[in-house]
C-alpha atoms as a PDB file:
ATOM      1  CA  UNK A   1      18.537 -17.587  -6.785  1.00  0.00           C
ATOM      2  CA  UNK A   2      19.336 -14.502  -4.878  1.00  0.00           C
ATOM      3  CA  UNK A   3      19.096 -14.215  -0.652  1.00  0.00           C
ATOM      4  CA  UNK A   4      17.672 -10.522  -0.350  1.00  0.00           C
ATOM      5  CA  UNK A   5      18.121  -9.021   2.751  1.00  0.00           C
ATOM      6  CA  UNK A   6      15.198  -6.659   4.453  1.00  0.00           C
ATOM      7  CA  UNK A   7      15.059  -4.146   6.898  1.00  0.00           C
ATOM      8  CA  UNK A   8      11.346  -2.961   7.474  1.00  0.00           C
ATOM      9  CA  UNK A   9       8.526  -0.746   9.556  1.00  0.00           C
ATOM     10  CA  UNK A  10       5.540   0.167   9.524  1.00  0.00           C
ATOM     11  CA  UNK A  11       3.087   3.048  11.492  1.00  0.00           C
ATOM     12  CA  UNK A  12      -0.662   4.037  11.222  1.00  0.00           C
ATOM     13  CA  UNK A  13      -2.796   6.209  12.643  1.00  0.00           C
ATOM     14  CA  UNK A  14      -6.253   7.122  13.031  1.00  0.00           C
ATOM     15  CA  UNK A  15      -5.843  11.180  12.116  1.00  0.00           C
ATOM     16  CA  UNK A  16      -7.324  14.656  13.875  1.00  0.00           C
ATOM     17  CA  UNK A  17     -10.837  13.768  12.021  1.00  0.00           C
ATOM     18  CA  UNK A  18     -12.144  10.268  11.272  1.00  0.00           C
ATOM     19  CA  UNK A  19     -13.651   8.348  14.063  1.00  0.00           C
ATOM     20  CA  UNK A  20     -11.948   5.417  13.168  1.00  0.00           C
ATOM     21  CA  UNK A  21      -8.938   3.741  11.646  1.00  0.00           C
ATOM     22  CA  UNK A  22     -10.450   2.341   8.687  1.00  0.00           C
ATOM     23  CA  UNK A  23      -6.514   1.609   7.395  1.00  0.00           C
ATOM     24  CA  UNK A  24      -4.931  -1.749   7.826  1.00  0.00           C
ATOM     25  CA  UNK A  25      -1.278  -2.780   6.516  1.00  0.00           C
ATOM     26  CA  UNK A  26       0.747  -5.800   6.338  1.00  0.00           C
ATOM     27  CA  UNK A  27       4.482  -6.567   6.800  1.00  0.00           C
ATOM     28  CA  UNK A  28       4.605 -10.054   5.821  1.00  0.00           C
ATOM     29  CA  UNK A  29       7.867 -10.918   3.689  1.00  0.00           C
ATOM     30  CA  UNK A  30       8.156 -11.419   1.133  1.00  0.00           C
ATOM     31  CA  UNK A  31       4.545  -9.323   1.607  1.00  0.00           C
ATOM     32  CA  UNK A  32       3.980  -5.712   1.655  1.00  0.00           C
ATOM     33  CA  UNK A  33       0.412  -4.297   1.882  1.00  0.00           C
ATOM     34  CA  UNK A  34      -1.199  -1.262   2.410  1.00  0.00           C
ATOM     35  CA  UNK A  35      -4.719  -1.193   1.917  1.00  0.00           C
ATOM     36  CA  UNK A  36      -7.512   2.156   2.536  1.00  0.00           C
ATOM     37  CA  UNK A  37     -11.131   1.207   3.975  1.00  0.00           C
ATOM     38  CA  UNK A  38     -14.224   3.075   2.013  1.00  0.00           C
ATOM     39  CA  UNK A  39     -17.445   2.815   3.178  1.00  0.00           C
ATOM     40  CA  UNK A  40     -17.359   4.666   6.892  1.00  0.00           C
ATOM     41  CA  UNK A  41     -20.306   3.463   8.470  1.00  0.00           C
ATOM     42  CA  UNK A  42     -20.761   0.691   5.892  1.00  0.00           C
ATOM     43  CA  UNK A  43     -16.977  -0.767   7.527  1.00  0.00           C
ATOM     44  CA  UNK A  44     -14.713  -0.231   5.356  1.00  0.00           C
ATOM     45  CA  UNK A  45     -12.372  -1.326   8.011  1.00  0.00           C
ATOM     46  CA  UNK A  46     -14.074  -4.915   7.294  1.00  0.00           C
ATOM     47  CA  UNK A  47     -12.776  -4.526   3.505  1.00  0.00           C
ATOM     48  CA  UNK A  48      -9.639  -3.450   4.266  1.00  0.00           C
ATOM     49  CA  UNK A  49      -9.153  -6.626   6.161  1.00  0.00           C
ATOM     50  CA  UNK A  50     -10.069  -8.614   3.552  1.00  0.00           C
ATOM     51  CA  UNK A  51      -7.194  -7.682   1.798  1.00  0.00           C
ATOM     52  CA  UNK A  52      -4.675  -8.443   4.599  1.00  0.00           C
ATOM     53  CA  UNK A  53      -6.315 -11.608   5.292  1.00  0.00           C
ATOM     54  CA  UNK A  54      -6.199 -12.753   1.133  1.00  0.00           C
ATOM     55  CA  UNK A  55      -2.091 -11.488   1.138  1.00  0.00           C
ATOM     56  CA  UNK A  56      -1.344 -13.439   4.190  1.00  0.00           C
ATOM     57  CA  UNK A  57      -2.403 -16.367   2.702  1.00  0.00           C
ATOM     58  CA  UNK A  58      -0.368 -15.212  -0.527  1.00  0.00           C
ATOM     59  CA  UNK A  59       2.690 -14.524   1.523  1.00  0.00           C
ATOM     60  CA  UNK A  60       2.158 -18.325   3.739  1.00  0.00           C
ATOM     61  CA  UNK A  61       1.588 -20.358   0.486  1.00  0.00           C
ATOM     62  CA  UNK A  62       4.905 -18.886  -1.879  1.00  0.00           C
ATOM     63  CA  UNK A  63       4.723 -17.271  -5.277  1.00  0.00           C
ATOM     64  CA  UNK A  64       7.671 -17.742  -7.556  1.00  0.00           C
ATOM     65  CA  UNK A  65       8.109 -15.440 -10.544  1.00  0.00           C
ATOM     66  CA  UNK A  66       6.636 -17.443 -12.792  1.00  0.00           C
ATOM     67  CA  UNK A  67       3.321 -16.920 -11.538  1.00  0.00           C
ATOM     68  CA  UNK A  68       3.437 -13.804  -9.297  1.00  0.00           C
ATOM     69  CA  UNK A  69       1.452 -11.333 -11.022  1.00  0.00           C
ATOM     70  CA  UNK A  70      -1.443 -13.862 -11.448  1.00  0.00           C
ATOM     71  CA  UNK A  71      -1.333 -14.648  -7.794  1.00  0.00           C
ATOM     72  CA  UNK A  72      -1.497 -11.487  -6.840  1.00  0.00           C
ATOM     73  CA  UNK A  73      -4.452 -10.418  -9.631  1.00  0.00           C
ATOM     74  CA  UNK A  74      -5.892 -13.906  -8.067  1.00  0.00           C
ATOM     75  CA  UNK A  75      -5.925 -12.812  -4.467  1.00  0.00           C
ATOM     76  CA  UNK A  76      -7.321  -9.316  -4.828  1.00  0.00           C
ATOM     77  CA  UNK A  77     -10.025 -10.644  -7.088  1.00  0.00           C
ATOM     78  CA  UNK A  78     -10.842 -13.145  -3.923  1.00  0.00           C
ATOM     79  CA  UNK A  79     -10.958  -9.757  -1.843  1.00  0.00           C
ATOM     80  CA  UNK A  80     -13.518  -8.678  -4.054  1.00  0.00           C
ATOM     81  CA  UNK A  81     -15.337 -11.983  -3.743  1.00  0.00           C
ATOM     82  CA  UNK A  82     -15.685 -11.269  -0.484  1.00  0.00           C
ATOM     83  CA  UNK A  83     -16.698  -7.666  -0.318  1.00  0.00           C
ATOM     84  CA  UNK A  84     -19.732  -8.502  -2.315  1.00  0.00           C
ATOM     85  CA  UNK A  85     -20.567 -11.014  -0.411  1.00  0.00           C
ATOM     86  CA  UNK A  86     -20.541  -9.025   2.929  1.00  0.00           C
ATOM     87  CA  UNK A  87     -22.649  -6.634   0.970  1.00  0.00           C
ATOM     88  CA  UNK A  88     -25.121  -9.199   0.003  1.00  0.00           C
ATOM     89  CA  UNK A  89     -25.799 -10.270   3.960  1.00  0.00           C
ATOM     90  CA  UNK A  90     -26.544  -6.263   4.885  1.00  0.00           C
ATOM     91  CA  UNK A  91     -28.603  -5.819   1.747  1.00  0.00           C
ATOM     92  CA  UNK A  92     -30.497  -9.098   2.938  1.00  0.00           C
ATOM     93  CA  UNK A  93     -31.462  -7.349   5.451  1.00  0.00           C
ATOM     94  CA  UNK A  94     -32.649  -4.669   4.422  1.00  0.00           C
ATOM     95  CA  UNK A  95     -29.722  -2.307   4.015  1.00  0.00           C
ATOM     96  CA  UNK A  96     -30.206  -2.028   0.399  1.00  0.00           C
ATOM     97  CA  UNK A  97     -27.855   1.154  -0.089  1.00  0.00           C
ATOM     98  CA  UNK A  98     -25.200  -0.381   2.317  1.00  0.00           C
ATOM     99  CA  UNK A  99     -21.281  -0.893  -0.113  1.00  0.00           C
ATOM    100  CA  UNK A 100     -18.125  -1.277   1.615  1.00  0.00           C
ATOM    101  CA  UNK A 101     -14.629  -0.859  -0.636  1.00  0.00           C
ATOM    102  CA  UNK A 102     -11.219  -0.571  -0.010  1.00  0.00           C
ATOM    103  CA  UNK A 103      -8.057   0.523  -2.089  1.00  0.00           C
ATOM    104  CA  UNK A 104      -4.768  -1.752  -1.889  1.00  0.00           C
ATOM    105  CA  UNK A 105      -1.139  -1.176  -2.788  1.00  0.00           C
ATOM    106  CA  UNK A 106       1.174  -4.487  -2.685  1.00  0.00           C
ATOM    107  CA  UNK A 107       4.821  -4.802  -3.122  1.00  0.00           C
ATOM    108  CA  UNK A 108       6.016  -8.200  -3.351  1.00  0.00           C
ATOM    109  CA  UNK A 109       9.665  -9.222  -3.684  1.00  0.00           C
ATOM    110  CA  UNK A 110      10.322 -11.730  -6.470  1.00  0.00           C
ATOM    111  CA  UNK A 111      13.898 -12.979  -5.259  1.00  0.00           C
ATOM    112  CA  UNK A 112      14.020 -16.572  -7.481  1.00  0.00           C
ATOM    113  CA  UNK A 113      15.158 -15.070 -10.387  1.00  0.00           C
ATOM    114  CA  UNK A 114      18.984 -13.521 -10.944  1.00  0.00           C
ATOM    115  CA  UNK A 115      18.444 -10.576 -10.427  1.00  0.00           C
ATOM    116  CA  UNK A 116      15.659  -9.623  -7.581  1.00  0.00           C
ATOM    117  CA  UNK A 117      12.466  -7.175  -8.771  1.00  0.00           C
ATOM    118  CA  UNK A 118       9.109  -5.861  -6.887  1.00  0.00           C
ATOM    119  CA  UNK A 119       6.263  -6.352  -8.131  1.00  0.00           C
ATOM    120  CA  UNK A 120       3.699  -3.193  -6.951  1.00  0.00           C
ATOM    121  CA  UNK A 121       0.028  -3.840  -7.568  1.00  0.00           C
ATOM    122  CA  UNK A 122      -2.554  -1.223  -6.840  1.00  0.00           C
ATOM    123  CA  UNK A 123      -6.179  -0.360  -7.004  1.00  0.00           C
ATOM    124  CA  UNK A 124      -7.491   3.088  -5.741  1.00  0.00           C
ATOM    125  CA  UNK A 125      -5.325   6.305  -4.786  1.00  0.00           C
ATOM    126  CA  UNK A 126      -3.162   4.400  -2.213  1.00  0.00           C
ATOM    127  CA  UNK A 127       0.231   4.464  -3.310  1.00  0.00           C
ATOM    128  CA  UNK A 128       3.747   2.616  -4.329  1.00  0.00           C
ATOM    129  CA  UNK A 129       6.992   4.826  -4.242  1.00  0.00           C
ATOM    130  CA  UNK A 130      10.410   3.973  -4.744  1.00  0.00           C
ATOM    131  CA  UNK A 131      13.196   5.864  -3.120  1.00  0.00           C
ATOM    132  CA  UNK A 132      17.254   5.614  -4.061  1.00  0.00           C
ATOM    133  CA  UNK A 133      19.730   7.864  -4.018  1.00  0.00           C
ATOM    134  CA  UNK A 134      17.836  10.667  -2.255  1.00  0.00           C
ATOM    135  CA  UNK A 135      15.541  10.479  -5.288  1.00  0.00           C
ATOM    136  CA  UNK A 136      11.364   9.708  -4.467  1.00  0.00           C
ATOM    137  CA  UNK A 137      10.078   8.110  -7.436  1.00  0.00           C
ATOM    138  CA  UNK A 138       6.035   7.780  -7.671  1.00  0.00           C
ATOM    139  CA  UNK A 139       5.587   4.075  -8.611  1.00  0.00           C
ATOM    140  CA  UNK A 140       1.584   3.365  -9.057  1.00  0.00           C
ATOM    141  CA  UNK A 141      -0.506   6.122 -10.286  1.00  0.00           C
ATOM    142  CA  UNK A 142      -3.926   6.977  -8.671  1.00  0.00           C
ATOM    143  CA  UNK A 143      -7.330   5.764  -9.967  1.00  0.00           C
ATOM    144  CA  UNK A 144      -9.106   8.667  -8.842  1.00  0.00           C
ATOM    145  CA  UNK A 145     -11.186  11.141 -10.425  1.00  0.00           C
ATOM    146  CA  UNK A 146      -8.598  14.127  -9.568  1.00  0.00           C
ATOM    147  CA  UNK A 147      -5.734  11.824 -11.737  1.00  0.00           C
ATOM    148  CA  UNK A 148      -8.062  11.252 -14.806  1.00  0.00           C
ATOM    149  CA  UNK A 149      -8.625  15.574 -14.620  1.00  0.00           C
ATOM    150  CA  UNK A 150      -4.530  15.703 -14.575  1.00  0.00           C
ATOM    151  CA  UNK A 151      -3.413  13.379 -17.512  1.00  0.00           C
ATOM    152  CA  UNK A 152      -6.609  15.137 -19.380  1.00  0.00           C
ATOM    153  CA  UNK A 153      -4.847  18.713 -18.903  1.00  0.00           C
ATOM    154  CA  UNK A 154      -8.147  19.638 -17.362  1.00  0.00           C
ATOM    155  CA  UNK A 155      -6.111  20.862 -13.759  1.00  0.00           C
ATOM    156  CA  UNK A 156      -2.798  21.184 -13.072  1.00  0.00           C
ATOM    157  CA  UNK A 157      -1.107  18.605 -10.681  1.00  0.00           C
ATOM    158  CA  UNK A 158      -0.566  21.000  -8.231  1.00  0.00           C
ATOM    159  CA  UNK A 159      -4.018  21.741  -7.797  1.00  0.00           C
ATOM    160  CA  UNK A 160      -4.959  18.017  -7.336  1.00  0.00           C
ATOM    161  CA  UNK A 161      -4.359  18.265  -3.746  1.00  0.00           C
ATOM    162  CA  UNK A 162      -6.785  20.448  -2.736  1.00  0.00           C
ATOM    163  CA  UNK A 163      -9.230  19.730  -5.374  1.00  0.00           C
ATOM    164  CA  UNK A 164     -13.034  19.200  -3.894  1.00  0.00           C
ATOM    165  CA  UNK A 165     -13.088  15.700  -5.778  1.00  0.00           C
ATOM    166  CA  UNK A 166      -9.860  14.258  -4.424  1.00  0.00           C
ATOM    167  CA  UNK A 167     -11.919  11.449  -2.824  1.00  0.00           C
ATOM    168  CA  UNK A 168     -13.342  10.149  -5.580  1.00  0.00           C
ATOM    169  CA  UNK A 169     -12.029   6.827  -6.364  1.00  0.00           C
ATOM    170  CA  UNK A 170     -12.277   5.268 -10.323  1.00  0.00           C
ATOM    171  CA  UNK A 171     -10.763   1.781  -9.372  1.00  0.00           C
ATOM    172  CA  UNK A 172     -11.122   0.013  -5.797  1.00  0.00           C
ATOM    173  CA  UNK A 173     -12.056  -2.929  -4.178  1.00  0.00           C
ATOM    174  CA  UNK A 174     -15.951  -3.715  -4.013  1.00  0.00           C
ATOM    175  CA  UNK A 175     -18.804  -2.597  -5.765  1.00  0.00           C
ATOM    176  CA  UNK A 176     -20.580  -3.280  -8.851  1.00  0.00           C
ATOM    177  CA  UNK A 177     -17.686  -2.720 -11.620  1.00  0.00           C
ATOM    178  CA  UNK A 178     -14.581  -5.096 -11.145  1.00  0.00           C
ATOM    179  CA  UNK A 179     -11.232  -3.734 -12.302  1.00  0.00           C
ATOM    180  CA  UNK A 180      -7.743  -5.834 -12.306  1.00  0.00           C
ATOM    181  CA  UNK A 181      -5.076  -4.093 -10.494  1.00  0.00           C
ATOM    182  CA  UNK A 182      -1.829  -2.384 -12.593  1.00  0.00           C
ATOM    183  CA  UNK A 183       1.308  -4.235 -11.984  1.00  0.00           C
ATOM    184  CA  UNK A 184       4.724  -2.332 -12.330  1.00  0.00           C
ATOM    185  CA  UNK A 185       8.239  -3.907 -11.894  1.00  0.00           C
ATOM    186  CA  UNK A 186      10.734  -2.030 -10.213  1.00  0.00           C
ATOM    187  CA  UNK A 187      14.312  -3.499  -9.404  1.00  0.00           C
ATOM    188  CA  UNK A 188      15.313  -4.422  -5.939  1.00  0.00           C
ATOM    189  CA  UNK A 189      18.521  -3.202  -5.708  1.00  0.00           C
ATOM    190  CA  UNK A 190      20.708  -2.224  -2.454  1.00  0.00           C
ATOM    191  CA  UNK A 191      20.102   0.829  -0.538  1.00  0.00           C
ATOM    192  CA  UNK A 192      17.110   1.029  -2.253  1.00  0.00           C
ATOM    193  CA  UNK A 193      13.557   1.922  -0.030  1.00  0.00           C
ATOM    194  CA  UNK A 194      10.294   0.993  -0.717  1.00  0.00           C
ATOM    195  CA  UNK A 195       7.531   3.308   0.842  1.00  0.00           C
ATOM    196  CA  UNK A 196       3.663   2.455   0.447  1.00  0.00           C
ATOM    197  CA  UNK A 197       1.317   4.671   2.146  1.00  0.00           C
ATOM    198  CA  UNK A 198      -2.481   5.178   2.345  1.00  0.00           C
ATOM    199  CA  UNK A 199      -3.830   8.717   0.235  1.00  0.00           C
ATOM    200  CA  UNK A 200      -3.967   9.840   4.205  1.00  0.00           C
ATOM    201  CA  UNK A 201      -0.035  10.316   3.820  1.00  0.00           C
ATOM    202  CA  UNK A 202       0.077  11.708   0.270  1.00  0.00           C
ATOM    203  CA  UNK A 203      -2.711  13.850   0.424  1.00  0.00           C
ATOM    204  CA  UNK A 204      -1.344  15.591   3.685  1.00  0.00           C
ATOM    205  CA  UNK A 205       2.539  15.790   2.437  1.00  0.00           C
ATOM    206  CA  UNK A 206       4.062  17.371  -0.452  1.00  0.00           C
ATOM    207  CA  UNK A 207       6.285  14.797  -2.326  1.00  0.00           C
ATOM    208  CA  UNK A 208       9.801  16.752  -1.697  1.00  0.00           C
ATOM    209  CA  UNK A 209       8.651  16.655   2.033  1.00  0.00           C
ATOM    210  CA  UNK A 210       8.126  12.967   1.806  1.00  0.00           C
ATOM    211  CA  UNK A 211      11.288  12.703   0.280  1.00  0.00           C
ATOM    212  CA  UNK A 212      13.022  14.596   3.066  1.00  0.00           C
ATOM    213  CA  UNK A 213      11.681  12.593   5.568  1.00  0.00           C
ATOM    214  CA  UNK A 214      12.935   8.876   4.399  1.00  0.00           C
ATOM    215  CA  UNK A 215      16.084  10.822   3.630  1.00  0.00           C
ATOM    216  CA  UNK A 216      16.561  11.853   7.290  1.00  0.00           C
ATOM    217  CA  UNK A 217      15.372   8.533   8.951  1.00  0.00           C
ATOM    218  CA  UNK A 218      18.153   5.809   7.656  1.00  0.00           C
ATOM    219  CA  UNK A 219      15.833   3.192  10.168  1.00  0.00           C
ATOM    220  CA  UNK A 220      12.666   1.835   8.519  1.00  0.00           C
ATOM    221  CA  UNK A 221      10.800   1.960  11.147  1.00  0.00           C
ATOM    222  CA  UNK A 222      11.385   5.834  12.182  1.00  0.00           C
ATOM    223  CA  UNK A 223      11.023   6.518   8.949  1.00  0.00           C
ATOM    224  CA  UNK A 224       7.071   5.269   8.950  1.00  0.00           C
ATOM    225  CA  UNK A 225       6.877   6.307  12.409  1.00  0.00           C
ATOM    226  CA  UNK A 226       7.823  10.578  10.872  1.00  0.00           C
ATOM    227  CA  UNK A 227       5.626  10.304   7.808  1.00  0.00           C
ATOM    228  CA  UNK A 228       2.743   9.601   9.622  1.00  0.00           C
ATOM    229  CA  UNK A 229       3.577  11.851  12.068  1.00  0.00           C
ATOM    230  CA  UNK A 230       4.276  14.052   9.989  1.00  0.00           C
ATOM    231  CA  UNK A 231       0.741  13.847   7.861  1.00  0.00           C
ATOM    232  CA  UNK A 232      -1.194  13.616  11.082  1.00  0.00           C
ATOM    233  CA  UNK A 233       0.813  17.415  11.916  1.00  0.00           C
ATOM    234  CA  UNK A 234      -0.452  18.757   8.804  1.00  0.00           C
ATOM    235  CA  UNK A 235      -3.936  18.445   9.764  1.00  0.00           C
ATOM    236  CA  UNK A 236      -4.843  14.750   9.926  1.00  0.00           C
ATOM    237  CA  UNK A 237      -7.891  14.723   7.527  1.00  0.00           C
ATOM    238  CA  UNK A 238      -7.600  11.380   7.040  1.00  0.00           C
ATOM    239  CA  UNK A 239      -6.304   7.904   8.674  1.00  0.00           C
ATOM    240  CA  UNK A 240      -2.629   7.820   8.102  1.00  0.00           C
ATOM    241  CA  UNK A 241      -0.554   4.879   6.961  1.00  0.00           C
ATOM    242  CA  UNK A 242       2.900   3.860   5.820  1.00  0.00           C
ATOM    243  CA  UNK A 243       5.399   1.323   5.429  1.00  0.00           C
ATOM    244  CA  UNK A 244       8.612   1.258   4.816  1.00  0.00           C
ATOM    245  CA  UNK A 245      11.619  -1.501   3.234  1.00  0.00           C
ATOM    246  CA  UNK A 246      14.763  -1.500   2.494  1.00  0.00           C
ATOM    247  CA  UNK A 247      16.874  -3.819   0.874  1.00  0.00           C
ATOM    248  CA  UNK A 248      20.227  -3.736   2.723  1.00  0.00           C
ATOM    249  CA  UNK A 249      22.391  -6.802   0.959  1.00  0.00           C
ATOM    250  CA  UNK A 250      21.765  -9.257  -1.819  1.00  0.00           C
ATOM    251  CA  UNK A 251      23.855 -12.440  -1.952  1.00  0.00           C
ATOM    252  CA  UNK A 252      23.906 -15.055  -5.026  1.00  0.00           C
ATOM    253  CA  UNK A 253      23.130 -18.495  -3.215  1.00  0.00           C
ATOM    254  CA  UNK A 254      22.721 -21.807  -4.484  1.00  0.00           C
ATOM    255  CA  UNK A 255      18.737 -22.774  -5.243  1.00  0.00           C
ATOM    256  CA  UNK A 256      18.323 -24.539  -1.359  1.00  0.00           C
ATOM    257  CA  UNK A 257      19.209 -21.594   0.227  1.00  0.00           C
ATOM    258  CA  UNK A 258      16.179 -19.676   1.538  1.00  0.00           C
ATOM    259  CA  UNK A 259      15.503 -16.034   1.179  1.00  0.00           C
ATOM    260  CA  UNK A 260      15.877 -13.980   4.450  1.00  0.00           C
ATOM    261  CA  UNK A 261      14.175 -10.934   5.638  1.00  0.00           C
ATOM    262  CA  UNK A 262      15.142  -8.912   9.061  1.00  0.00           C
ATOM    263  CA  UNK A 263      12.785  -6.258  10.689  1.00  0.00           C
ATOM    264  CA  UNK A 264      14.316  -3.170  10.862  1.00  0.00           C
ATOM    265  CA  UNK A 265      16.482  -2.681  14.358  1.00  0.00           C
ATOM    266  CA  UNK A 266      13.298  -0.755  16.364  1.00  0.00           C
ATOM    267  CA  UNK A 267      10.163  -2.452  17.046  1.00  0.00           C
ATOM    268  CA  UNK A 268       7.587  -2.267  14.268  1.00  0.00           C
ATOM    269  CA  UNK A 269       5.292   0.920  15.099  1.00  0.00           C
ATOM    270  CA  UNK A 270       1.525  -0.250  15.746  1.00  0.00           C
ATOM    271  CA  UNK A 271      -1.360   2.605  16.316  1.00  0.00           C
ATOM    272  CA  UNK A 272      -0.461   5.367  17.677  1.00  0.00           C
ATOM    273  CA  UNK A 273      -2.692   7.238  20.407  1.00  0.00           C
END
């Protein structure tokens, strides 16, 4: 058993364009979610809760490494359960083309084990990165139409960012086709930052400026509060969301002792105006 020690932030914002912050997020240790509405006027901000709602109840109940990665398939499949059946009440009545979605990234620290590991689940284009040693490290890969074009050779990555089908999701939450998320394990190791961020960030910020940023902001919760920022200055096409960990100290302890988490020094960032 290993006490991990946490610092952590988190910031969203609604963006220069959209109407409404369809983005929610969840700093919850051993919890980390981050989780993009679809749908617009069919709420995606409804589906996007969901997911929050579903982790909390992962995060309340415990997960042990034994049987993380099912809990976690578990409660994004009961996300899903849900989406559909919010559906079925609007088609009911009468809104037959009505479909809300949502992507989701999760970290979740696995600390019962010797030596402590994320686990990063993710459906959509919202996405896991791991920082150390000035180094950004793209965890998850995107389930989006643009990706698929990439890894075919059929555009190159830098012209995924301003491609006209960047939008286009091939995995999410919702919808008529169910997909299991991927898992990746990544170790949790001192000094080492955890960002996950809604396509809102990514889409706006080029990944050596996202790099730059959690470089320059040693406090977890500036650093979400400048990466927002930061995507919101770059034109803001999109809600905006990050957040941010760090694992400051690990400590062996004996299999009573409890795992502990602190929020970073500065209140965690809410909305911003």
């Amino acid at each position: 058993m290993t006490r991990v020690d946490l610092r952590y932030g988190a910031a969203t914002d609604v963006g220069l364009v959209r109407e409404a912050n369809e983005d929610a997020h969840l700093v919850a240790p051993p919890v980390f979610v981050v989780a993009d509405g679809m749908g617009g006027h069919d709420h995606g901000d409804v589906a996007s809760a969901f997911v929050i709602e579903e982790l909390v109840r992962l995060a309340e109940a415990g997960v042990d490494a034994a049987t993380v990665a099912d809990a976690v398939t578990e409660a994004l499949a009961a996300v899903h359960d849900r989406i559909d059946e919010y559906d079925a009440v609007h088609h009911a009545a009468g809104e037959l083309l009505f479909g809300s979605g949502t992507t989701a990234v999760v970290a979740l620290l696995v600390a019962d084990v010797a030596e402590p590991y994320w686990l990063v689940a993710n459906l959509g284009d919202s996405r896991g990165y791991l920082f150390v040693d000035g180094e950004l490290t793209q965890v998850t890969v995107d389930h989006s139409l643009v990706q698929e074009l990439v890894d075919a050779g059929t555009i190159a990555a830098d012209d995924a960012a301003g491609h006209p089908d960047r939008h286009i999701v091939t995995r999410a939450l919702g919808g008529p086709v169910r997909h299991e998320p991927d898992l990746f394990i990544r170790p949790a190791e001192v000094s080492s930052r955890i960002l996950l961020c809604s396509d809102g960030v990514s889409e706006m910020l080029a990944h050596d400026d996202i790099a730059r940023i959690l470089d320059e902001h040693q406090d977890p919760t500036a650093a979400a509060d400048h990466v927002v920022a930061a995507a919101v200055a770059a034109g803001g096409r999109d809600n905006a969301t990050a957040v941010v960990v760090d694992v400051v100290g690990l400590t062996s302890e004996t299999p009573h002792d409890t795992v502990v988490q602190q929020p970073s020094t500065e209140q965690e960032t809410g909305a911003h105006p």
